[in-house]
C-alpha atoms as a PDB file:
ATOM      1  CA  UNK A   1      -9.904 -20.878  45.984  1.00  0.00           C
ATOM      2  CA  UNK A   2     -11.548 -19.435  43.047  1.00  0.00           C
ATOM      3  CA  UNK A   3      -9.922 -17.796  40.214  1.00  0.00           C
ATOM      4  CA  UNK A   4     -11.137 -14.540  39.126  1.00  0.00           C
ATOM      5  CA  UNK A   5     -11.698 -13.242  35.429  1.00  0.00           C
ATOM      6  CA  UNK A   6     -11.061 -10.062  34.782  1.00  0.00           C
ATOM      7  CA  UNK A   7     -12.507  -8.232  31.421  1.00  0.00           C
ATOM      8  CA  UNK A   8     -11.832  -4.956  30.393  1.00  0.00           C
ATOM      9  CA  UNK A   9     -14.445  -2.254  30.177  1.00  0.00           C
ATOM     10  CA  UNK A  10     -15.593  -0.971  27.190  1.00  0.00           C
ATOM     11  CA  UNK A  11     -14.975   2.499  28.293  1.00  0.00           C
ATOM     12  CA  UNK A  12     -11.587   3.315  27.555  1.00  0.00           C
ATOM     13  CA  UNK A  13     -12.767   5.088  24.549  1.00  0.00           C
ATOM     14  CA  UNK A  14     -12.466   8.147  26.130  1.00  0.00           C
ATOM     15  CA  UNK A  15      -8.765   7.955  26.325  1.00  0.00           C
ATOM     16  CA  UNK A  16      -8.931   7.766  22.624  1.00  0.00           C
ATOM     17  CA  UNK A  17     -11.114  10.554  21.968  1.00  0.00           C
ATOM     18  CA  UNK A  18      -8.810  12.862  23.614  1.00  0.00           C
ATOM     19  CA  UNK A  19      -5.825  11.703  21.727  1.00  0.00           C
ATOM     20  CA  UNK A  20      -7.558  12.298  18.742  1.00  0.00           C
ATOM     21  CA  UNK A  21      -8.761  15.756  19.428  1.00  0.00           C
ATOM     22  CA  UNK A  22      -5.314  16.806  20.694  1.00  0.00           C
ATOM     23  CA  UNK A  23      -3.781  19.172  17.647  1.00  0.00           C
ATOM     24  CA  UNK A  24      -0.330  20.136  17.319  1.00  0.00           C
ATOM     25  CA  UNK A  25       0.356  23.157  15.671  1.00  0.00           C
ATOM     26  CA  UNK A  26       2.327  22.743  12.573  1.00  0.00           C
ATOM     27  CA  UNK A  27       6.135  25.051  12.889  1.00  0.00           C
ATOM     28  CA  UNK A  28       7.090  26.750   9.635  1.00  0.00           C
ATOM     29  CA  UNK A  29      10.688  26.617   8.455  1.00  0.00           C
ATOM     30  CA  UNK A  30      12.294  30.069   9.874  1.00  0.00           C
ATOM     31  CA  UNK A  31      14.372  30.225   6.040  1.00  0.00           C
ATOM     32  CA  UNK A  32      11.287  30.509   3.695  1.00  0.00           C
ATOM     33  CA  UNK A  33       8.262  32.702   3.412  1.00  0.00           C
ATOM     34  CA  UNK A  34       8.056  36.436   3.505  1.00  0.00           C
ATOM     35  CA  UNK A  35      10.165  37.518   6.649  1.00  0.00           C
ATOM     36  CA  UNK A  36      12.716  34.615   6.108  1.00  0.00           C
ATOM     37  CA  UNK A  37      16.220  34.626   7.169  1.00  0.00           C
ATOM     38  CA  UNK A  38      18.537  34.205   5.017  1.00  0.00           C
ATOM     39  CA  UNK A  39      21.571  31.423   5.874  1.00  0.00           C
ATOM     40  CA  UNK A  40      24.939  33.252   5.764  1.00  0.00           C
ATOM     41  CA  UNK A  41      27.938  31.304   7.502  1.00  0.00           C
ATOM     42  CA  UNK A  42      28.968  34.826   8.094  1.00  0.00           C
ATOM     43  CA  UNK A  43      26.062  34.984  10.025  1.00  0.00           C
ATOM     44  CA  UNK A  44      27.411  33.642  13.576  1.00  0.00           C
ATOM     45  CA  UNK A  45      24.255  34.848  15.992  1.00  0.00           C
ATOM     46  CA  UNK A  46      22.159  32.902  13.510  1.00  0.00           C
ATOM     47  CA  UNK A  47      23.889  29.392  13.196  1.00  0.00           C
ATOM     48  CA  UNK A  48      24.238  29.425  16.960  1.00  0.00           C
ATOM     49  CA  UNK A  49      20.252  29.230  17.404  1.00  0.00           C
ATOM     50  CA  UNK A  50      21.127  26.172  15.518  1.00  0.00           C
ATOM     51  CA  UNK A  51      24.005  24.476  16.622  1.00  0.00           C
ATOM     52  CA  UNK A  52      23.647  22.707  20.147  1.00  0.00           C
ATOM     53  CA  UNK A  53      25.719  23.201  23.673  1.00  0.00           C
ATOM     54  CA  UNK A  54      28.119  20.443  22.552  1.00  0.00           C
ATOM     55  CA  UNK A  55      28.373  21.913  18.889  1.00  0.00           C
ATOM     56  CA  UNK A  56      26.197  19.689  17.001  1.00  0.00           C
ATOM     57  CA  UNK A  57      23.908  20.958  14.236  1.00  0.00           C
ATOM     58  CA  UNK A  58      20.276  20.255  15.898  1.00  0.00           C
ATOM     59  CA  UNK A  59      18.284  18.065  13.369  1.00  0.00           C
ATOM     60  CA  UNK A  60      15.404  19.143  11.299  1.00  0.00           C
ATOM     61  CA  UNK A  61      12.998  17.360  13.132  1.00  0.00           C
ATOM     62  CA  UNK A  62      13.397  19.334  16.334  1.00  0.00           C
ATOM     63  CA  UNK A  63      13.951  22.701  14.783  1.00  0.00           C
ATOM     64  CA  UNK A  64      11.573  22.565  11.779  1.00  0.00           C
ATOM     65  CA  UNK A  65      14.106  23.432   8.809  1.00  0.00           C
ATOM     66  CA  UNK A  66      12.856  22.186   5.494  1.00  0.00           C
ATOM     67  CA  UNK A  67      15.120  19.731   4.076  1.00  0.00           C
ATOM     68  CA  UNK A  68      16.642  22.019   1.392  1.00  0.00           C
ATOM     69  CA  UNK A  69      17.631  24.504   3.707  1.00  0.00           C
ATOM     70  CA  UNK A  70      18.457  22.310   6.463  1.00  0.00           C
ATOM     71  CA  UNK A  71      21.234  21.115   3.922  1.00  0.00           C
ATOM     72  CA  UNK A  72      22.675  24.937   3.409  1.00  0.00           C
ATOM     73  CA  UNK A  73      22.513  25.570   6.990  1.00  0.00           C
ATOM     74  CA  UNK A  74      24.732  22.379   7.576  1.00  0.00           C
ATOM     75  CA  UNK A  75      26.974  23.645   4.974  1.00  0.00           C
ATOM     76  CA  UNK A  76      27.388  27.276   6.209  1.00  0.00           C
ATOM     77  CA  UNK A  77      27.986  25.501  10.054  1.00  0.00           C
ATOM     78  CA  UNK A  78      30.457  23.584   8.136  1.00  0.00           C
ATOM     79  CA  UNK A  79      31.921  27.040   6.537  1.00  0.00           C
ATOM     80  CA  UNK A  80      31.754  28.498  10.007  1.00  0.00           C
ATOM     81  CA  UNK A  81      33.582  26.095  11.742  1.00  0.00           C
ATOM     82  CA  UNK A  82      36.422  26.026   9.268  1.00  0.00           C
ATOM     83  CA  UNK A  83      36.996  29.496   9.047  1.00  0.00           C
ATOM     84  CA  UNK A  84      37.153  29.375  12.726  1.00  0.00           C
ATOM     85  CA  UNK A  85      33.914  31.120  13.366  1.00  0.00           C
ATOM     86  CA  UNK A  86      32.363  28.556  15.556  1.00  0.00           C
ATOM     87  CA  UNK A  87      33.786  25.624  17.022  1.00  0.00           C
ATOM     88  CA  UNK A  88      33.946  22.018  15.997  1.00  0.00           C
ATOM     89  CA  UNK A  89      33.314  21.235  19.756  1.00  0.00           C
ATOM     90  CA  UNK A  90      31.360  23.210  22.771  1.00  0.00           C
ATOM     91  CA  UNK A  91      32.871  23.938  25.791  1.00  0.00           C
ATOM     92  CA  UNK A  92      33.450  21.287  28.408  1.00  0.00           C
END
């Protein structure tokens, strides 16, 4: 029985092409520039867009806060939560 070789193609560069062409569009932070929000831990309807299900504070990465203000937004959740304004936990 004879034992086949297999090579690869050297086509597969289309695959590559089209992950190179693909372009994500880059997400501003929704606290700076001209129509900005400001962060107010009075500001309940606000932190909620930011706080998950289970009452975590979503991470920059997935909601596109800068770093700065992803820092005062943790703090007002913080202020929030102590003053009883949003929970430490979500609902089970």
């Amino acid at each position: 029985m004879e034992k086949k070789k297999f090579r690869k193609e050297n086509g597969n560069t289309d695959s590559l092409q089209n992950a190179k062409s693909f372009f994500r569009k880059s997400r501003t932070c929704p606290f700076s520039g001209a129509d900005a929000i400001p962060i107010d831990y009075k500001d309940i309807k606000t932190l909620q867009k930011f706080v998950s299900e289970r009452g975590k504070i979503i991470p920059s990465r997935i909601s596109a806060v800068s770093a700065p203000k992803q820092r005062k937004l943790a703090q007002a959740v913080k202020r929030a939560r102590i003053l009883a304004l949003l929970p430490f936990v979500g609902r089970q």
